[in-house]
PDB file of N, CA and C in Angstrom:
ATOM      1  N   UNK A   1      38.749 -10.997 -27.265  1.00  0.00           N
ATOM      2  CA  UNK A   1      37.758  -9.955 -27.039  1.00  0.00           C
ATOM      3  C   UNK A   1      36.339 -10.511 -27.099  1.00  0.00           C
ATOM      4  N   UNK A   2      36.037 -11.700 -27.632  1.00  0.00           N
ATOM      5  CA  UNK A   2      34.848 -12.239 -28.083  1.00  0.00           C
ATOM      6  C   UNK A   2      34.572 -12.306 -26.630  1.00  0.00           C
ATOM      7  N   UNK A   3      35.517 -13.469 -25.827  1.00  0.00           N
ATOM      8  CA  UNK A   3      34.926 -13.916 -24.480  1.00  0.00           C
ATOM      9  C   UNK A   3      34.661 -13.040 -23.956  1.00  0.00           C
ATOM     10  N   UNK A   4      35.503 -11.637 -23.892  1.00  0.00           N
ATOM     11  CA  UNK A   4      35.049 -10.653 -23.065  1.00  0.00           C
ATOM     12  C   UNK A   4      33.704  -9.812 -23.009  1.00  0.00           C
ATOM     13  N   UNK A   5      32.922  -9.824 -24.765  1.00  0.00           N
ATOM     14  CA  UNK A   5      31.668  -9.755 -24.841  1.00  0.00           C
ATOM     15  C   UNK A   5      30.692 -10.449 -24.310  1.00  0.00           C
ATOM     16  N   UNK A   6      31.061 -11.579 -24.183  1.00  0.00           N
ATOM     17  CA  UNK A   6      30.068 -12.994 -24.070  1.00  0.00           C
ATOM     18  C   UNK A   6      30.037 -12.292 -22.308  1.00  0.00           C
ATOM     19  N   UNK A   7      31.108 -12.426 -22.180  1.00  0.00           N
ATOM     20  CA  UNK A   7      30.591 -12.597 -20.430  1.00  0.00           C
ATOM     21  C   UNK A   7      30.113 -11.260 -19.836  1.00  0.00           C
ATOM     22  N   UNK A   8      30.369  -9.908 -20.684  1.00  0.00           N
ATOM     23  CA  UNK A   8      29.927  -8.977 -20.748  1.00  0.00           C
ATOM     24  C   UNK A   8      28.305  -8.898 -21.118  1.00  0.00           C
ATOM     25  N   UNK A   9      27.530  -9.842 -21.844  1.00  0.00           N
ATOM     26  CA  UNK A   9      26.354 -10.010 -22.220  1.00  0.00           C
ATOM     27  C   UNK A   9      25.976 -10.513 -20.952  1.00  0.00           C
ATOM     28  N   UNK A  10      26.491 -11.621 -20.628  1.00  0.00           N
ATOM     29  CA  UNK A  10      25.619 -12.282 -19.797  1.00  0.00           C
ATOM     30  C   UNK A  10      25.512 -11.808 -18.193  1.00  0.00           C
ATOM     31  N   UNK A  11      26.065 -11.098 -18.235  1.00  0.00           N
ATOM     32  CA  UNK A  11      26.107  -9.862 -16.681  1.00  0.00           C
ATOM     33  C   UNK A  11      24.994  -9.134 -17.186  1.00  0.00           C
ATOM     34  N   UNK A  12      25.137  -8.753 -18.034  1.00  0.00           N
ATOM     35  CA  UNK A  12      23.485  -7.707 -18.787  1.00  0.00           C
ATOM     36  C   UNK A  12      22.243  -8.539 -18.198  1.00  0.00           C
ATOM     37  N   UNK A  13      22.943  -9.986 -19.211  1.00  0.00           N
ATOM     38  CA  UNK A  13      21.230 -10.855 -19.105  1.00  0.00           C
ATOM     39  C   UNK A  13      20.953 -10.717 -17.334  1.00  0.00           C
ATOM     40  N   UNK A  14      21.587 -11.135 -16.485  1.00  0.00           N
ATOM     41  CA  UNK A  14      21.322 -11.266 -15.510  1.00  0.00           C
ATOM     42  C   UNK A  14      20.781 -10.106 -14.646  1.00  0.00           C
ATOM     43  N   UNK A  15      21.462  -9.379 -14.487  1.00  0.00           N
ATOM     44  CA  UNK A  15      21.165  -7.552 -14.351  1.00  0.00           C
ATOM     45  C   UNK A  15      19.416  -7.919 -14.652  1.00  0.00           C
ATOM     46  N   UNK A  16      18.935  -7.671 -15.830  1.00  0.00           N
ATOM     47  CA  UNK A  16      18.032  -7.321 -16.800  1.00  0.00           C
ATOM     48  C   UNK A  16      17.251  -8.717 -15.637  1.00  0.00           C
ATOM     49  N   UNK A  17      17.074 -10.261 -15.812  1.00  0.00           N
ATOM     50  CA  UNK A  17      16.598 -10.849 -15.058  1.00  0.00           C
ATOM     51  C   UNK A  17      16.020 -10.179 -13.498  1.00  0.00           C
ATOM     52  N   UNK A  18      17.457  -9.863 -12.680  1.00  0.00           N
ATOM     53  CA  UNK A  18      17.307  -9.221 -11.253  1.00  0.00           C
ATOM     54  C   UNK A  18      16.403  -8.228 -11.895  1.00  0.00           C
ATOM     55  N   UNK A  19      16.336  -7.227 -12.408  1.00  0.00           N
ATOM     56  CA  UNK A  19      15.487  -6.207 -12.254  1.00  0.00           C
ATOM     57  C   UNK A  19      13.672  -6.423 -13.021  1.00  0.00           C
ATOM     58  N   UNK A  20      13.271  -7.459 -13.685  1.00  0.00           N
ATOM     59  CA  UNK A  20      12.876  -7.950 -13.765  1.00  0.00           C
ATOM     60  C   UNK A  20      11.667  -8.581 -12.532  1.00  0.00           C
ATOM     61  N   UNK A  21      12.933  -9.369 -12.038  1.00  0.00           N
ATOM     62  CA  UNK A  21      12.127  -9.694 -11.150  1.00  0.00           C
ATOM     63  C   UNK A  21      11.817  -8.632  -9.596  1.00  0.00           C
ATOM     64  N   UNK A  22      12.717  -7.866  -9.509  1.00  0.00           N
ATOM     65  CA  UNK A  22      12.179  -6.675  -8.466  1.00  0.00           C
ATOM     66  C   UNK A  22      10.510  -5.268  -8.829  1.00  0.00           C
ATOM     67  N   UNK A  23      10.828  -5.605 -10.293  1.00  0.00           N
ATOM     68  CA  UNK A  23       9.602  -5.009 -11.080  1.00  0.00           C
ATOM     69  C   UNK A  23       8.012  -5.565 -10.638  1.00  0.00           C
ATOM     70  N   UNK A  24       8.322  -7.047 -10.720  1.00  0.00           N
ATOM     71  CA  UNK A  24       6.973  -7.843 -10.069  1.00  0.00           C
ATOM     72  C   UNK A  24       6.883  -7.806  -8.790  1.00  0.00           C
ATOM     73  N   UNK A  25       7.990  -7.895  -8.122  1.00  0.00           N
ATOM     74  CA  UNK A  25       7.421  -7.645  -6.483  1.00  0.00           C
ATOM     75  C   UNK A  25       7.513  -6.292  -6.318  1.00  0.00           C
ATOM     76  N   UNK A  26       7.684  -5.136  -6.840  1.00  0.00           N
ATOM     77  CA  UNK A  26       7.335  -3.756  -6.778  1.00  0.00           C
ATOM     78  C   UNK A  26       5.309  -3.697  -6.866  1.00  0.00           C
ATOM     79  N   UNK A  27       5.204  -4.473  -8.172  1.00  0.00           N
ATOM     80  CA  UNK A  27       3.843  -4.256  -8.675  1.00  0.00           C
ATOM     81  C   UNK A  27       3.275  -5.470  -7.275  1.00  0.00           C
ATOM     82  N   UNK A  28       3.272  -6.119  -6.654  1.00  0.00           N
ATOM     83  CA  UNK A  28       2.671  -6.852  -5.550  1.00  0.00           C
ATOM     84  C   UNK A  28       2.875  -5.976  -4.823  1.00  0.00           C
ATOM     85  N   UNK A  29       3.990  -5.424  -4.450  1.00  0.00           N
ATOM     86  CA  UNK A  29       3.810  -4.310  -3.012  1.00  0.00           C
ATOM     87  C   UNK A  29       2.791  -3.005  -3.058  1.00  0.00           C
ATOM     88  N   UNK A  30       2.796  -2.660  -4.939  1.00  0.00           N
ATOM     89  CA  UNK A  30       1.848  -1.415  -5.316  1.00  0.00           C
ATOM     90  C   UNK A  30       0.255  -1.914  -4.872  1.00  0.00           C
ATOM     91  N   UNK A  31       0.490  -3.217  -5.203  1.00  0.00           N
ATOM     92  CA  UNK A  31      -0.979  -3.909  -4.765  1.00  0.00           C
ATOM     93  C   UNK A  31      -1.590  -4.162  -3.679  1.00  0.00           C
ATOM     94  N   UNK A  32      -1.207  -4.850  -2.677  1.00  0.00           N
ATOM     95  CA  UNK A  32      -1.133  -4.704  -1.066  1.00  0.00           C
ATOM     96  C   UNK A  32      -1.264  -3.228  -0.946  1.00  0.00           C
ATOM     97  N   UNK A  33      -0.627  -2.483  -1.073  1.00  0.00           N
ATOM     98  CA  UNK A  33      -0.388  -1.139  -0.538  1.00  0.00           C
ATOM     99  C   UNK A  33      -2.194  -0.613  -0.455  1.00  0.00           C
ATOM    100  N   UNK A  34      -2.196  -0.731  -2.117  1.00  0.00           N
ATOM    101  CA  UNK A  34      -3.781  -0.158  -2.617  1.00  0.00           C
ATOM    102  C   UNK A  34      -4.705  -0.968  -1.549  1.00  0.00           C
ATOM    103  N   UNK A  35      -4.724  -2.382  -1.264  1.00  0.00           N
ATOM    104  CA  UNK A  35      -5.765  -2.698  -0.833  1.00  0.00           C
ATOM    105  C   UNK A  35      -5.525  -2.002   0.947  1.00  0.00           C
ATOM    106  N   UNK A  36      -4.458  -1.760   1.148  1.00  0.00           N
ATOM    107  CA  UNK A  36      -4.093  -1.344   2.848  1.00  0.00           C
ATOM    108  C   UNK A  36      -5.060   0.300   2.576  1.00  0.00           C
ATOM    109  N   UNK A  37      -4.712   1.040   1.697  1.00  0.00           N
ATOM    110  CA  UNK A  37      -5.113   2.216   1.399  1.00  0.00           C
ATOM    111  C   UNK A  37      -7.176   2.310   1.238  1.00  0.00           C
ATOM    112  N   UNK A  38      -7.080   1.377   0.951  1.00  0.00           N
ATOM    113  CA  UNK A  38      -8.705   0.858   0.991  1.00  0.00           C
ATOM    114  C   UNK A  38      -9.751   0.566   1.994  1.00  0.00           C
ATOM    115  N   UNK A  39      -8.687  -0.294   2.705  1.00  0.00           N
ATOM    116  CA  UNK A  39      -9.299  -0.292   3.709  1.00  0.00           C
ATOM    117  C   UNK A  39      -8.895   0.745   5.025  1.00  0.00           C
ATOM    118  N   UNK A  40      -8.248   1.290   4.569  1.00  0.00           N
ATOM    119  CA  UNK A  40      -8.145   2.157   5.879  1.00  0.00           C
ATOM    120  C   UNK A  40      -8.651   3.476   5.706  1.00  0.00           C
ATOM    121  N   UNK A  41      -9.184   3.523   4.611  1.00  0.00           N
ATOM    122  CA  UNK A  41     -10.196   4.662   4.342  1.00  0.00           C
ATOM    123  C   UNK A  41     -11.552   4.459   4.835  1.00  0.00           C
ATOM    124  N   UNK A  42     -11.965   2.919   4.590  1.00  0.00           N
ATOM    125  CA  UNK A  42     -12.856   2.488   5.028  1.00  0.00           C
ATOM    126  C   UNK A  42     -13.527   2.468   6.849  1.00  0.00           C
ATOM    127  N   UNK A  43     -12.267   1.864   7.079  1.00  0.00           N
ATOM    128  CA  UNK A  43     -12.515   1.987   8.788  1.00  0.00           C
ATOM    129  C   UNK A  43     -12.372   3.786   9.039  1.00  0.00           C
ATOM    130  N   UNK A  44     -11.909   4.429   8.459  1.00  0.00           N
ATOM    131  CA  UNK A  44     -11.904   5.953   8.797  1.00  0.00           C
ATOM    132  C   UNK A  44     -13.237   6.390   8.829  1.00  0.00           C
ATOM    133  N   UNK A  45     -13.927   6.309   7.549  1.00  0.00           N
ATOM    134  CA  UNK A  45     -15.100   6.456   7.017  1.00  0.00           C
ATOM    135  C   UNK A  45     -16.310   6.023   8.511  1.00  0.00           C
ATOM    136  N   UNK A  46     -16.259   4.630   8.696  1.00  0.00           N
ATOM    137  CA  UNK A  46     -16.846   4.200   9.624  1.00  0.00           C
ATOM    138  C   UNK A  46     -16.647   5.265  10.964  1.00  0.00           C
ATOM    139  N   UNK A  47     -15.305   5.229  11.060  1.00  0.00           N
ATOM    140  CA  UNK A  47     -14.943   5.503  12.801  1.00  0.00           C
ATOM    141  C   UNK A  47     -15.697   7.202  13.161  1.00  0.00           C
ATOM    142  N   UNK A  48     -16.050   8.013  11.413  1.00  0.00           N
ATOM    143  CA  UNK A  48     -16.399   9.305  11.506  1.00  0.00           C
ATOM    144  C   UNK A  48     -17.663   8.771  11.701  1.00  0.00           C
ATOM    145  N   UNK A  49     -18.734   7.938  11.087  1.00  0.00           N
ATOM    146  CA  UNK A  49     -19.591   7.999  11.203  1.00  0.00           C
ATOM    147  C   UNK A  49     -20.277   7.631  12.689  1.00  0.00           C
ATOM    148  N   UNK A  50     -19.503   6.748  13.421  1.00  0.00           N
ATOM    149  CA  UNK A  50     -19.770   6.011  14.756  1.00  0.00           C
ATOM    150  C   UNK A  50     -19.357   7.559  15.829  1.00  0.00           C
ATOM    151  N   UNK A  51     -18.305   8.338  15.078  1.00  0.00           N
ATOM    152  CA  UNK A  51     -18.378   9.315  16.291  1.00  0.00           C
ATOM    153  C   UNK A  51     -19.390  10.463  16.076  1.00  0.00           C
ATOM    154  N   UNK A  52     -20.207  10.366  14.558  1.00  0.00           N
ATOM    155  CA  UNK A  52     -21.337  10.886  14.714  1.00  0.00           C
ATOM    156  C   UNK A  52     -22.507  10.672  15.524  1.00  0.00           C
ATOM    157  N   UNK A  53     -22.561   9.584  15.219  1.00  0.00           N
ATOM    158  CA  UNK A  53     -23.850   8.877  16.340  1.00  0.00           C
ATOM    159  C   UNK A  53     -23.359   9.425  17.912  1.00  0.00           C
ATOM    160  N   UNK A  54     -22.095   8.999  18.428  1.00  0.00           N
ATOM    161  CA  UNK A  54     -22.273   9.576  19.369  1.00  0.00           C
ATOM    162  C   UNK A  54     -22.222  10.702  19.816  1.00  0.00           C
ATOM    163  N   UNK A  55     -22.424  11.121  19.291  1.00  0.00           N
ATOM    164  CA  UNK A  55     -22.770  13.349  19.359  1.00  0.00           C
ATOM    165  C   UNK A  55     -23.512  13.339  19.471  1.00  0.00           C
ATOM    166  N   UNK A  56     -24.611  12.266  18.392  1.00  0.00           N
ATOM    167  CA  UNK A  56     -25.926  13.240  18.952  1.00  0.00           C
ATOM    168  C   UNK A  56     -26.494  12.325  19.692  1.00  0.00           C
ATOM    169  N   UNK A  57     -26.284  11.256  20.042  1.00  0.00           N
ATOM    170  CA  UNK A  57     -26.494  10.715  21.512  1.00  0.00           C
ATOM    171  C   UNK A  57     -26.307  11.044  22.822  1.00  0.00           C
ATOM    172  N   UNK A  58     -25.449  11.597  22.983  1.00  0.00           N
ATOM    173  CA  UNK A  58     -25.180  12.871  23.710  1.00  0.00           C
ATOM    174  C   UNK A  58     -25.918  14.266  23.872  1.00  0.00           C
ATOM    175  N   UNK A  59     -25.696  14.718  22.846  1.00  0.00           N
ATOM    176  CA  UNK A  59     -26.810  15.702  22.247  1.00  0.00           C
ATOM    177  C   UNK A  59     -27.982  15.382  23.195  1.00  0.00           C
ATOM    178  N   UNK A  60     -28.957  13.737  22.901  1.00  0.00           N
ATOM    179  CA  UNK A  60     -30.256  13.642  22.774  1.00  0.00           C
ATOM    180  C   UNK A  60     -30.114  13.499  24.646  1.00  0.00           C
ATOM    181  N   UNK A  61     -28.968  12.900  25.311  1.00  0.00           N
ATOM    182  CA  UNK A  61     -29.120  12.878  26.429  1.00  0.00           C
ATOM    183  C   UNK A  61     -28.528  13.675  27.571  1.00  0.00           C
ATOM    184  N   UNK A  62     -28.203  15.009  27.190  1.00  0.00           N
ATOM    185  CA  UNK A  62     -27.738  16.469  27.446  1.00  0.00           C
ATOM    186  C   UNK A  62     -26.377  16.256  28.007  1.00  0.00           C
ATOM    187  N   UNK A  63     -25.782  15.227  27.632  1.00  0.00           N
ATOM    188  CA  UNK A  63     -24.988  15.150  28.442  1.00  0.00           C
ATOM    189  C   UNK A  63     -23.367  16.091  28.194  1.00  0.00           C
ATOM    190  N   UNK A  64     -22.658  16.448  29.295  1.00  0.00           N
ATOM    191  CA  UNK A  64     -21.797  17.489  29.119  1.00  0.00           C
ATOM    192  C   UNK A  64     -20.234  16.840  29.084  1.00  0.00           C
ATOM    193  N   UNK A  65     -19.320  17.169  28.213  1.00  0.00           N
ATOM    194  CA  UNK A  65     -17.993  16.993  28.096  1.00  0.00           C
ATOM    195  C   UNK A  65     -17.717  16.958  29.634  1.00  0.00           C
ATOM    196  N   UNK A  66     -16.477  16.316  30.270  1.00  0.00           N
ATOM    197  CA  UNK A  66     -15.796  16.921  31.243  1.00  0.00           C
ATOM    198  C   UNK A  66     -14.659  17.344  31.597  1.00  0.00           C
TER     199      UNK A  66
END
């Protein structure tokens, strides 16, 4: 019964290792993610402001939708 603990432990240890290490590349993917989330707020931010300008560039040069 001993061996059967032992090798019963060491399926744990390993288990416990694998998940371990899926924990750190979870927290790298949480990370990437944030910086993807960052910047794509960013270019949003921009792309509203650039389609402001052209409104009222438009605006300033009467020009009409078609």
């Amino acid at each position: 019964m001993v061996e059967a603990d032992n090798v019963g432990l060491e399926h744990l240890r390993h288990i416990r290792g694998a998940v371990d290490g899926l924990r750190d590349d979870m927290r790298e993917v949480k990370s990437r993610l944030g910086i993807l989330e960052s910047q794509y707020a960013n270019l949003s931010n921009r792309l509203d402001r650039v389609d402001g300008r052209i409104e009222r560039i438009e605006r300033r040069l009467d020009l009409a939708e078609a």
